[in-house]
C-alpha atoms as a PDB file:
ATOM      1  CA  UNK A   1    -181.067-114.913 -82.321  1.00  0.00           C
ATOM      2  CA  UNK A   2    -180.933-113.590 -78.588  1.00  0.00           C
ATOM      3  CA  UNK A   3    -180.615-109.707 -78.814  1.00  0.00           C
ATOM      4  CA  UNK A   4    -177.286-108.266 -77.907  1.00  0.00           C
ATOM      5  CA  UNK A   5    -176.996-107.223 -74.420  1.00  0.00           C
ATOM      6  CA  UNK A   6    -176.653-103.510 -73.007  1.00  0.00           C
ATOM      7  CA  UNK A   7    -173.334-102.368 -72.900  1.00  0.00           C
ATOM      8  CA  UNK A   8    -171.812-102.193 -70.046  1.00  0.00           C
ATOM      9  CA  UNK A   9    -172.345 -98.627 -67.592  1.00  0.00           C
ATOM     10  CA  UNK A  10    -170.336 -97.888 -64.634  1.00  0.00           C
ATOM     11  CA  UNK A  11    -173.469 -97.806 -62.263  1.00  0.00           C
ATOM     12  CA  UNK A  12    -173.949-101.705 -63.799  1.00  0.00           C
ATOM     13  CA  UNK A  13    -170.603-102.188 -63.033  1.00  0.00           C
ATOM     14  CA  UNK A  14    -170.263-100.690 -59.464  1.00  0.00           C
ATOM     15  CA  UNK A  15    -173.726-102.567 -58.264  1.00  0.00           C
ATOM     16  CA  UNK A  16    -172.403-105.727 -59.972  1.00  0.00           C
ATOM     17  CA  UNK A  17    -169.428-105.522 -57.737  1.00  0.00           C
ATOM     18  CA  UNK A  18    -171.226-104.422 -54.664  1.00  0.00           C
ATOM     19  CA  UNK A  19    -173.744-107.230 -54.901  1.00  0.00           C
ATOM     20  CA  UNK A  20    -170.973-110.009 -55.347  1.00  0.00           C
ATOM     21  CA  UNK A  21    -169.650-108.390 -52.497  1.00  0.00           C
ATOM     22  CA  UNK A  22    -172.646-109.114 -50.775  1.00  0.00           C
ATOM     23  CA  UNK A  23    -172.612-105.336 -49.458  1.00  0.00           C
ATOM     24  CA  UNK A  24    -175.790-102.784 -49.069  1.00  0.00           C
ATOM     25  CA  UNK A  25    -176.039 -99.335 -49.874  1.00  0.00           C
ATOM     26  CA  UNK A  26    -175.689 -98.793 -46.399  1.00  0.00           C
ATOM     27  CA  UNK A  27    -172.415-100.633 -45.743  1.00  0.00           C
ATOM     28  CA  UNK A  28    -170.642 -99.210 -48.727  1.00  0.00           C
ATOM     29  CA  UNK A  29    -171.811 -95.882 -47.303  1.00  0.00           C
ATOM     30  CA  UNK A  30    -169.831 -97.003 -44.029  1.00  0.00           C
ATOM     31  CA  UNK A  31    -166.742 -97.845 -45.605  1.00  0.00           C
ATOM     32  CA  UNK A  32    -166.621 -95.078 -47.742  1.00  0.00           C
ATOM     33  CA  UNK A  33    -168.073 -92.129 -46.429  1.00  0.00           C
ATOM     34  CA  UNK A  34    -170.435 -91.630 -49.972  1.00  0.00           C
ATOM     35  CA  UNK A  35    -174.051 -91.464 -49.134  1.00  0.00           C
ATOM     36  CA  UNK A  36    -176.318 -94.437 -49.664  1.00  0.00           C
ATOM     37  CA  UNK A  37    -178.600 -92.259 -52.118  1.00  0.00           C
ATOM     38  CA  UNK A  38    -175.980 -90.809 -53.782  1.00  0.00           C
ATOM     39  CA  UNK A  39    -174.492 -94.505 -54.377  1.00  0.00           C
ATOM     40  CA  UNK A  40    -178.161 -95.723 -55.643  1.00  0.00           C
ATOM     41  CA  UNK A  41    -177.943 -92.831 -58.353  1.00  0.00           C
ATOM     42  CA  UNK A  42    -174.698 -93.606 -59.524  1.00  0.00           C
ATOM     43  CA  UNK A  43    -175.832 -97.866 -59.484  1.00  0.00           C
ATOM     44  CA  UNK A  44    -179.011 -96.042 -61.639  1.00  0.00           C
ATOM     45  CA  UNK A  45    -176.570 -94.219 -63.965  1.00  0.00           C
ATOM     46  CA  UNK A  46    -179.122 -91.454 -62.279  1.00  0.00           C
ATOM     47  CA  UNK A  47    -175.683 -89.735 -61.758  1.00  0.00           C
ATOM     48  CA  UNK A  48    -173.281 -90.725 -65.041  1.00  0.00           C
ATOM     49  CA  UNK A  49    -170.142 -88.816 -64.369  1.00  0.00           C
ATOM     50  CA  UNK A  50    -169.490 -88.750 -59.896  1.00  0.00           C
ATOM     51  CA  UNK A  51    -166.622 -87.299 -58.874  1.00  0.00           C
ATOM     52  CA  UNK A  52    -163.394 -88.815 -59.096  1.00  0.00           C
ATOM     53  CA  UNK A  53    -162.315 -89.108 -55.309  1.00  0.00           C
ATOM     54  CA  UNK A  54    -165.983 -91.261 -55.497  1.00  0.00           C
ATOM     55  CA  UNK A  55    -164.603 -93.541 -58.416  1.00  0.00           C
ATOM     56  CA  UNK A  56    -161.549 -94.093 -56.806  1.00  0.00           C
ATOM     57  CA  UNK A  57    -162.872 -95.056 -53.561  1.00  0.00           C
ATOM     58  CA  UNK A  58    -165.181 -97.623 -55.449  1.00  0.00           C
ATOM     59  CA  UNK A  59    -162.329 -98.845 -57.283  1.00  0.00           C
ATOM     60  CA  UNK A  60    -160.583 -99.446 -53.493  1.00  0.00           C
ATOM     61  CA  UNK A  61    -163.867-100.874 -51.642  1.00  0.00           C
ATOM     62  CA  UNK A  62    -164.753-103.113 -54.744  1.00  0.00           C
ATOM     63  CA  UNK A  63    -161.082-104.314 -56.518  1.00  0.00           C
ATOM     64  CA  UNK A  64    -162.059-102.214 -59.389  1.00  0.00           C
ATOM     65  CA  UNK A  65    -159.951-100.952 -61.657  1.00  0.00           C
ATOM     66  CA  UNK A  66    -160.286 -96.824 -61.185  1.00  0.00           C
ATOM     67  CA  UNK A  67    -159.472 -96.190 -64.976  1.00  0.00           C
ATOM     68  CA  UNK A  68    -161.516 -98.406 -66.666  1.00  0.00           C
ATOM     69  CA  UNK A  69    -164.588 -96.756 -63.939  1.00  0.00           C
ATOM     70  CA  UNK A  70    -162.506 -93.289 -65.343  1.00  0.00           C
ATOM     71  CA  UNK A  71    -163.023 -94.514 -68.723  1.00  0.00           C
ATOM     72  CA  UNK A  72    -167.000 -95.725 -68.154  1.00  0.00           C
ATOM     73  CA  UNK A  73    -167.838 -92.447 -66.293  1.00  0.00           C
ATOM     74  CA  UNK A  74    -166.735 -90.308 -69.387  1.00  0.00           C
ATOM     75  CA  UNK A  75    -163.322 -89.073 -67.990  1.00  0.00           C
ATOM     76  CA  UNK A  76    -161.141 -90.194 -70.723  1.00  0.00           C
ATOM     77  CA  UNK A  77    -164.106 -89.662 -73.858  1.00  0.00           C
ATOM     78  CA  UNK A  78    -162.648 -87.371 -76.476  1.00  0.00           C
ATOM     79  CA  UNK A  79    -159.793 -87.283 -75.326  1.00  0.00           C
ATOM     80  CA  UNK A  80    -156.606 -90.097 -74.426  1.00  0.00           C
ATOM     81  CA  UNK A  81    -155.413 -89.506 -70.832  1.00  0.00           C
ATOM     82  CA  UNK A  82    -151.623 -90.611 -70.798  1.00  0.00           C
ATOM     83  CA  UNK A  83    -150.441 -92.842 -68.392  1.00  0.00           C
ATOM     84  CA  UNK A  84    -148.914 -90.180 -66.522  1.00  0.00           C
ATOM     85  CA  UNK A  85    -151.711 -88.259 -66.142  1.00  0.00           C
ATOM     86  CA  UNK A  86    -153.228 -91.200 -64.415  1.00  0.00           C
ATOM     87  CA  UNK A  87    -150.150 -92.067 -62.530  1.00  0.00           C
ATOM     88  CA  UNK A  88    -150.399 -88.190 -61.267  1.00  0.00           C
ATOM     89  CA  UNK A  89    -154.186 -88.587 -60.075  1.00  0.00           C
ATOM     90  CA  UNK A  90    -153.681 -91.780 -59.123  1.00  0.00           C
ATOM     91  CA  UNK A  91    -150.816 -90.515 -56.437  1.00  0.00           C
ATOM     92  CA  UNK A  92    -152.891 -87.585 -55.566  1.00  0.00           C
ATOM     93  CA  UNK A  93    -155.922 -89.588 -54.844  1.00  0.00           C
ATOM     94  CA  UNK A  94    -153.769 -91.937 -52.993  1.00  0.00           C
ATOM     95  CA  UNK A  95    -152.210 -88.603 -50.866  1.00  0.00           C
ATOM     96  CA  UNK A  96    -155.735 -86.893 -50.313  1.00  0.00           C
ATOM     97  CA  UNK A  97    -157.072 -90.716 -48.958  1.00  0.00           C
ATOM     98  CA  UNK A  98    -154.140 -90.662 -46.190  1.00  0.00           C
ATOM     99  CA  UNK A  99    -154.834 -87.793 -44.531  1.00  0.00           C
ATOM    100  CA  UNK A 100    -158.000 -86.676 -42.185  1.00  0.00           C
ATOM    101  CA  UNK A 101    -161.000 -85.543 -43.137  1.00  0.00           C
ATOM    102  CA  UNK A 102    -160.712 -82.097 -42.021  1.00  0.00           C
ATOM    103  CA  UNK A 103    -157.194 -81.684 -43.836  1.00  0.00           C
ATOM    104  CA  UNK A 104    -159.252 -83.333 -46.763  1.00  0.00           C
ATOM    105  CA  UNK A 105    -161.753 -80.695 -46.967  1.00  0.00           C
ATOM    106  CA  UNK A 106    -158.884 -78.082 -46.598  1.00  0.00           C
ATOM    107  CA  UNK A 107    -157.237 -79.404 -49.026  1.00  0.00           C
ATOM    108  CA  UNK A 108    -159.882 -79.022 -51.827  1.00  0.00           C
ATOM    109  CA  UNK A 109    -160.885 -76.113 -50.761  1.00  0.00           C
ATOM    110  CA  UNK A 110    -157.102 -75.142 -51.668  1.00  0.00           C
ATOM    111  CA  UNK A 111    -157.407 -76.765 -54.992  1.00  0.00           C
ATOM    112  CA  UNK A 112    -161.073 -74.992 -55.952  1.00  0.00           C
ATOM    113  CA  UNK A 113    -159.590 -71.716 -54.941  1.00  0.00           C
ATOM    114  CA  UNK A 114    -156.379 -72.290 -57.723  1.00  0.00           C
ATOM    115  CA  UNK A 115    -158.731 -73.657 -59.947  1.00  0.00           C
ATOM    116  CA  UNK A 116    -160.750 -69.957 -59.394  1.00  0.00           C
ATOM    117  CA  UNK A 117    -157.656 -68.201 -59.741  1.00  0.00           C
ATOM    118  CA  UNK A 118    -156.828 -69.941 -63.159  1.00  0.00           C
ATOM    119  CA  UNK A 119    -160.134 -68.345 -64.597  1.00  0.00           C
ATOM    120  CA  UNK A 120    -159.731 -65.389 -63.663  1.00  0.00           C
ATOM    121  CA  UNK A 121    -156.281 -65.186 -65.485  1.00  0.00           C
END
């Protein structure tokens, strides 16, 4: 009897699709802005759990869908996200894609600044 295979990982998952893509490291890193060694450690499961805004560009690049890489990179373990959670991030990832990369980086600089303020609450 064969032995079963390994369960599926997101980095499997994300070089799978970048392979059949017939992409490098180096072109995903062009259409996506996520450096090339930063993408081999997440195809290496090096880096398990990337940030989100990195998943969901993935899931754009690569015709993924962004909550089953949610899902594989331990965002939804313990714990069900609703479907309007994900509609939520899903809309907010969409807003913070549309606009430029300096009003990106202001923008989560806003949102770690709020998230500061809630702990000091």
């Amino acid at each position: 009897m064969p032995p079963d295979p390994p369960p599926e990982t997101l980095g499997s998952l994300v070089k799978r699709a970048r392979t059949a893509g017939a992409m490098s490291l180096r072109e995903v890193e062009r259409r996506t802005g996520v450096r090339s060694g930063h993408l081999s450690q997440i195809e290496t499961d090096t880096i398990a759990k990337p940030e989100m805004a990195i998943l969901w560009e993935l899931a754009a690049l690569y015709g993924l869908d962004f909550t089953r890489l949610l899902a594989l990179a331990g965002y939804s373990a313990g714990r069900e996200t609703s479907g309007r959670q994900r509609q939520r991030m899903t809309v907010a990832l969409r807003a913070l894609n549309e606009l430029s990369p300096r009003d990106q980086a202001d923008a989560l600089s806003y949102m770690a600044e709020l998230r500061g303020r809630r702990g000091r609450s």
